[in-house]
Protein backbone atom coordinates (compact mmCIF):
# COMPACT_ATOMS: atom_id res chain seq x y z
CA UNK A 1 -2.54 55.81 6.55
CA UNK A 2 -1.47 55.65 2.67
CA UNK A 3 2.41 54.29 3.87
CA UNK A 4 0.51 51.58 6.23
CA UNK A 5 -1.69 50.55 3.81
CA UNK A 6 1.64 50.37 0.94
CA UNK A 7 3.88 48.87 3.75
CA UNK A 8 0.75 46.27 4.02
CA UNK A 9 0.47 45.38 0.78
CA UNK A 10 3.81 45.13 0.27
CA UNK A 11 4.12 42.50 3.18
CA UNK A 12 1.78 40.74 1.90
CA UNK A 13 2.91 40.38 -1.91
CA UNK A 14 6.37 39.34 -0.08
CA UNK A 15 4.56 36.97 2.46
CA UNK A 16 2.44 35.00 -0.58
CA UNK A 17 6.24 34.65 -2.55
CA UNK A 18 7.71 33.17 0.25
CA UNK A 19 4.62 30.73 0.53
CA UNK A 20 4.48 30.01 -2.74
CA UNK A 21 8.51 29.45 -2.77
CA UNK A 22 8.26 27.03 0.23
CA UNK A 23 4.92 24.98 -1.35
CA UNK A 24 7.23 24.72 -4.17
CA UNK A 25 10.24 23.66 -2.60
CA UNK A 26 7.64 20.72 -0.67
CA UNK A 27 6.24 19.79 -3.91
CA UNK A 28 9.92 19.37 -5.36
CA UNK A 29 11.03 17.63 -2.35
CA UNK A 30 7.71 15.06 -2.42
CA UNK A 31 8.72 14.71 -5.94
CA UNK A 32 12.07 13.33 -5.09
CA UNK A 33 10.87 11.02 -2.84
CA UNK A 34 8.50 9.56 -5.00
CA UNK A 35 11.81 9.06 -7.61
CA UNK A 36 13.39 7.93 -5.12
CA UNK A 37 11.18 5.25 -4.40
CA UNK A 38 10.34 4.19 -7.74
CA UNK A 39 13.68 3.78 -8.53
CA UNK A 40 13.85 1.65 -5.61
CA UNK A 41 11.31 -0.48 -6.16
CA UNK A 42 12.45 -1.14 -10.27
CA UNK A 43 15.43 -2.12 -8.92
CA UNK A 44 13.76 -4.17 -6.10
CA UNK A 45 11.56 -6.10 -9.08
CA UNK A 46 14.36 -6.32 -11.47
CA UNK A 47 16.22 -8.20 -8.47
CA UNK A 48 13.56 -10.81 -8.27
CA UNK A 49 13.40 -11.25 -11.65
CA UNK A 50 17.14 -11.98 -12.54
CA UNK A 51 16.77 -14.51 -8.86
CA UNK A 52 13.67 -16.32 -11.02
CA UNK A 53 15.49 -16.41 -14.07
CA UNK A 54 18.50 -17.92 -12.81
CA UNK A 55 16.24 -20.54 -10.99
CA UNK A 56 14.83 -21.15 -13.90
CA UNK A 57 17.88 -21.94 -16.20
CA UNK A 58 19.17 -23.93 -13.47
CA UNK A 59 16.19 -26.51 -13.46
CA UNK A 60 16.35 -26.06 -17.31
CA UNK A 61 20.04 -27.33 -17.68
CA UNK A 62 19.67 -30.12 -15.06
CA UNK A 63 16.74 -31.60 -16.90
CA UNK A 64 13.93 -31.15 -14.11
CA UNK A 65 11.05 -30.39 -15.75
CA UNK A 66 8.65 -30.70 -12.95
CA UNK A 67 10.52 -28.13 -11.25
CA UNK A 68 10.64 -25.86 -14.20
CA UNK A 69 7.35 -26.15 -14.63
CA UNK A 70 6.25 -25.29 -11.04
CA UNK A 71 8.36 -22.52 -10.57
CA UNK A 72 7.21 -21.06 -13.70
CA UNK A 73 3.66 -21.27 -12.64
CA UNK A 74 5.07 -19.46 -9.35
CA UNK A 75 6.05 -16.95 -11.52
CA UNK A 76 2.85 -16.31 -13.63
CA UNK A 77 0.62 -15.92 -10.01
CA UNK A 78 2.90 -13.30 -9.21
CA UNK A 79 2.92 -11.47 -12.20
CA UNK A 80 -0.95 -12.19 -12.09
CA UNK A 81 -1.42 -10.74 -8.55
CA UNK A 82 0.85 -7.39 -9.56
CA UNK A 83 -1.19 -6.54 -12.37
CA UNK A 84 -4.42 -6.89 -10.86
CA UNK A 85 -2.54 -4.27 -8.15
CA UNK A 86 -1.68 -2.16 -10.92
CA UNK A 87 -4.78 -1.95 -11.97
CA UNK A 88 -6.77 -1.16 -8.45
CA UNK A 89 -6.62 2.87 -9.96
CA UNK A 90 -5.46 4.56 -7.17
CA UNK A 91 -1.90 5.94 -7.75
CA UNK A 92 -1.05 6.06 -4.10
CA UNK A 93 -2.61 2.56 -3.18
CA UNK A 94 -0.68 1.01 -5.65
CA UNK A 95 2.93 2.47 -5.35
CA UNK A 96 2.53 1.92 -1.55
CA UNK A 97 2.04 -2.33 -2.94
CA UNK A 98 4.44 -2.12 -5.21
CA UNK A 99 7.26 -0.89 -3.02
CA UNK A 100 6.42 -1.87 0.20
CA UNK A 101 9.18 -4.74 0.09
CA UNK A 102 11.69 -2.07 -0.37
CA UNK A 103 10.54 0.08 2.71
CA UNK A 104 10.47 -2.71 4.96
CA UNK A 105 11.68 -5.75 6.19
CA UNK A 106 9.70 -6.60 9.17
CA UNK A 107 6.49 -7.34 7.14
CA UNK A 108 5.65 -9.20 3.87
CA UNK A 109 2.15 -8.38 2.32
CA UNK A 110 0.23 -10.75 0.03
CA UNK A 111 -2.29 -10.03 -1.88
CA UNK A 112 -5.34 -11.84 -2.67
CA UNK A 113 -7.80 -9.91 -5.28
CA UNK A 114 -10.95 -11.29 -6.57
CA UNK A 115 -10.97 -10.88 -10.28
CA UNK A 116 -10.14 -7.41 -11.38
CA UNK A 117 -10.75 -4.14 -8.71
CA UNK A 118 -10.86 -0.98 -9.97
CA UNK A 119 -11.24 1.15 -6.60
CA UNK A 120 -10.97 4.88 -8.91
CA UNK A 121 -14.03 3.45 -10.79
CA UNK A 122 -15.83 4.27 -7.21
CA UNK A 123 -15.40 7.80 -7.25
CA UNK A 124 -14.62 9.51 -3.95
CA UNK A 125 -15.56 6.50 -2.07
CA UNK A 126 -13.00 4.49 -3.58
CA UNK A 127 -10.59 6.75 -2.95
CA UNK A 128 -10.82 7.23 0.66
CA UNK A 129 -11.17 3.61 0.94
CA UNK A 130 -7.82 2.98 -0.95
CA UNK A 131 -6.56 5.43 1.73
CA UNK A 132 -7.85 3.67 4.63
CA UNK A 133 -5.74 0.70 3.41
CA UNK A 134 -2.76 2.30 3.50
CA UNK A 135 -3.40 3.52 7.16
CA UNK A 136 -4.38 -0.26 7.93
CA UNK A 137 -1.23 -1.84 6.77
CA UNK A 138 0.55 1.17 8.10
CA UNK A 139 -0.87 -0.07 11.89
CA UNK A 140 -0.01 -3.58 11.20
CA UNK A 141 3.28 -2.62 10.24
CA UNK A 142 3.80 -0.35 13.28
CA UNK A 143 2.06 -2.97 15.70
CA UNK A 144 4.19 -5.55 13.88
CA UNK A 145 6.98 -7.46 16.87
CA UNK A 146 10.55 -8.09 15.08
CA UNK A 147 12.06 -11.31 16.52
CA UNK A 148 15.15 -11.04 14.09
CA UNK A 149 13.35 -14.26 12.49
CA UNK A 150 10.85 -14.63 9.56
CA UNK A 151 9.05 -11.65 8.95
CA UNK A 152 5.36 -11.11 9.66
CA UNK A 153 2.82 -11.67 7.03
CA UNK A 154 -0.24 -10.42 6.08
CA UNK A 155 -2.66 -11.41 3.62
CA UNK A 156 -5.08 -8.78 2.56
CA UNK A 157 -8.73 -10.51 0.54
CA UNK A 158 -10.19 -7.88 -1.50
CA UNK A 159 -13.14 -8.60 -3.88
CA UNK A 160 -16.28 -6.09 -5.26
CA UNK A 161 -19.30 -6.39 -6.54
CA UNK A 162 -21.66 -3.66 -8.25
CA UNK A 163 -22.79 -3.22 -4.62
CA UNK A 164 -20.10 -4.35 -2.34
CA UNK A 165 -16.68 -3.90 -1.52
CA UNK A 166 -14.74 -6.23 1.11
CA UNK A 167 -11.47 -6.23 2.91
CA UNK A 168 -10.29 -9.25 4.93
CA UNK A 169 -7.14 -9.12 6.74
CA UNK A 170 -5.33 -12.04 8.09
CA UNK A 171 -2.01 -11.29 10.12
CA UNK A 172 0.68 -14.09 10.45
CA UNK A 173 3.04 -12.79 13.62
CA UNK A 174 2.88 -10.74 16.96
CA UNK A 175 1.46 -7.98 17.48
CA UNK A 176 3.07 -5.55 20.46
CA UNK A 177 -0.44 -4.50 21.33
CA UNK A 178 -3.47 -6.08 20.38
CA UNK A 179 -5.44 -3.01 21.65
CA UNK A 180 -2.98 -0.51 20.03
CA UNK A 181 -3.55 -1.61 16.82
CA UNK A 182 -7.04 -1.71 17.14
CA UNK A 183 -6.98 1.87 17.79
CA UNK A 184 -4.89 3.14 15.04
CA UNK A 185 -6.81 0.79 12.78
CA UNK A 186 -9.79 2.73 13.97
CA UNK A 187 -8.06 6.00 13.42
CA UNK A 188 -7.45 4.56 9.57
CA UNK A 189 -10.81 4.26 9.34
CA UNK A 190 -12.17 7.72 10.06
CA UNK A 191 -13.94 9.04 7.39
CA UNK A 192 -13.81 5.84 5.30
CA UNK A 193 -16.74 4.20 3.55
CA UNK A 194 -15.04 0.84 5.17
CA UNK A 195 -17.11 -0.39 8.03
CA UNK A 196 -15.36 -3.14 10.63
CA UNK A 197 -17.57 -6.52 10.95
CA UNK A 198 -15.42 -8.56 13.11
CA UNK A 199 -11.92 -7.86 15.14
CA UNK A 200 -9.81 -10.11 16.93
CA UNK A 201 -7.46 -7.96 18.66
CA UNK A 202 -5.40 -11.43 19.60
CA UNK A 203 -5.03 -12.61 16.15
CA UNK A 204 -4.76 -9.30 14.74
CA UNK A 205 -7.94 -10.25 12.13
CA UNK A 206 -9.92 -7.68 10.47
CA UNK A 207 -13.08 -8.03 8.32
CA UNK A 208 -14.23 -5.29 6.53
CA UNK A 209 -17.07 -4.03 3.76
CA UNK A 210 -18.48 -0.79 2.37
CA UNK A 211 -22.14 -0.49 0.56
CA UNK A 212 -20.91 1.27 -2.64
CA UNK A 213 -22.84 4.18 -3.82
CA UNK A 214 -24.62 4.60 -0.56
């Protein structure tokens, strides 16, 4: 009985190092990932920002100022829109933004936020609903039909209030499966705060809202 219960223990102390070496291993391989998208995505950004410069000097040295002036007010909504993403407070929700033009082709997001959204400021709530947005564009992306054209778009309205939160989601393409993307959006949505108030299946339109602190 004393060697089983050694040759027990023993298994087990070897059992818990090889767990713990292969959680490690995960966590250094999600790490990497994670680099590797950043990296991505800086490189993405600093791309768009050498394109806007260059337009920009061009309009400068032929003398059109109207054009200067309109792409540089181009430029300021963007930068506008990213740091009002930067500042939504979830870490996942808003590297998932941020680099979602360098994980994808076949979709373009834009964002529309209503003043400044801090979704970490809602505790747990906000979380899970920053989480649920991920799995929503994730099913429009999915559900999303690649004619080889113009990419799909979808505009995503968020706004808050001390009491409210709302989502709006308008999709600009095909989808495969009207009904199929209902569902996974309803899979996205387990466990969320985010209740549907309207679908359009056809359209691919979502309305959404969550009572905070309820």
């Amino acid at each position: 009985m004393a060697i089983f219960l050694a040759w027990t223990a023993g298994a087990a102390v070897m059992w818990n190092r090889s767990l713990s070496a292969e959680q490690a291993e995960r966590r250094k391989d999600m790490e990497r990932a994670m680099q590797r998208t950043a990296i991505a995505t800086l490189n993405h950004h600093r791309h768009d920002w050498m394109n806007d410069l260059q337009i920009v000097y061009g309009y400068i040295r032929m003398g059109k100022t109207d054009k200067t002036i309109q792409c540089v007010e181009q430029i300021r909504e963007r930068m506008q829109t990213e740091s009002k993403i930067a500042k939504l407070g979830v870490p996942a929700l808003v590297l998932f933004l941020q680099s979602f033009r360098t994980t994808t082709s076949a979709m373009v997001i834009d964002m529309d936020i209503d003043g400044e959204v801090n979704l970490a400021e809602m505790g747990p709530e906000g979380e899970r609903a920053a989480q649920a947005v991920i799995e929503l564009i994730r099913a429009y992306r999915e559900a999303a039909v690649s004619n080889g054209g113009e990419p799909a778009r979808l505009l995503v309205d968020l706004s808050a209030d001390e009491e409210l939160l709302t989502l709006a989601f308008y999709f600009d393409g095909e989808l495969e499966s009207g009904e199929a993307w209902k569902k996974n959006c309803e899979l996205a949505l387990k466990g969320a705060p985010l209740k549907a108030t309207e679908w359009d299946p056809d359209k691919g339109t979502l309305m959404l809202e969550a009572q905070l602190g309820k």
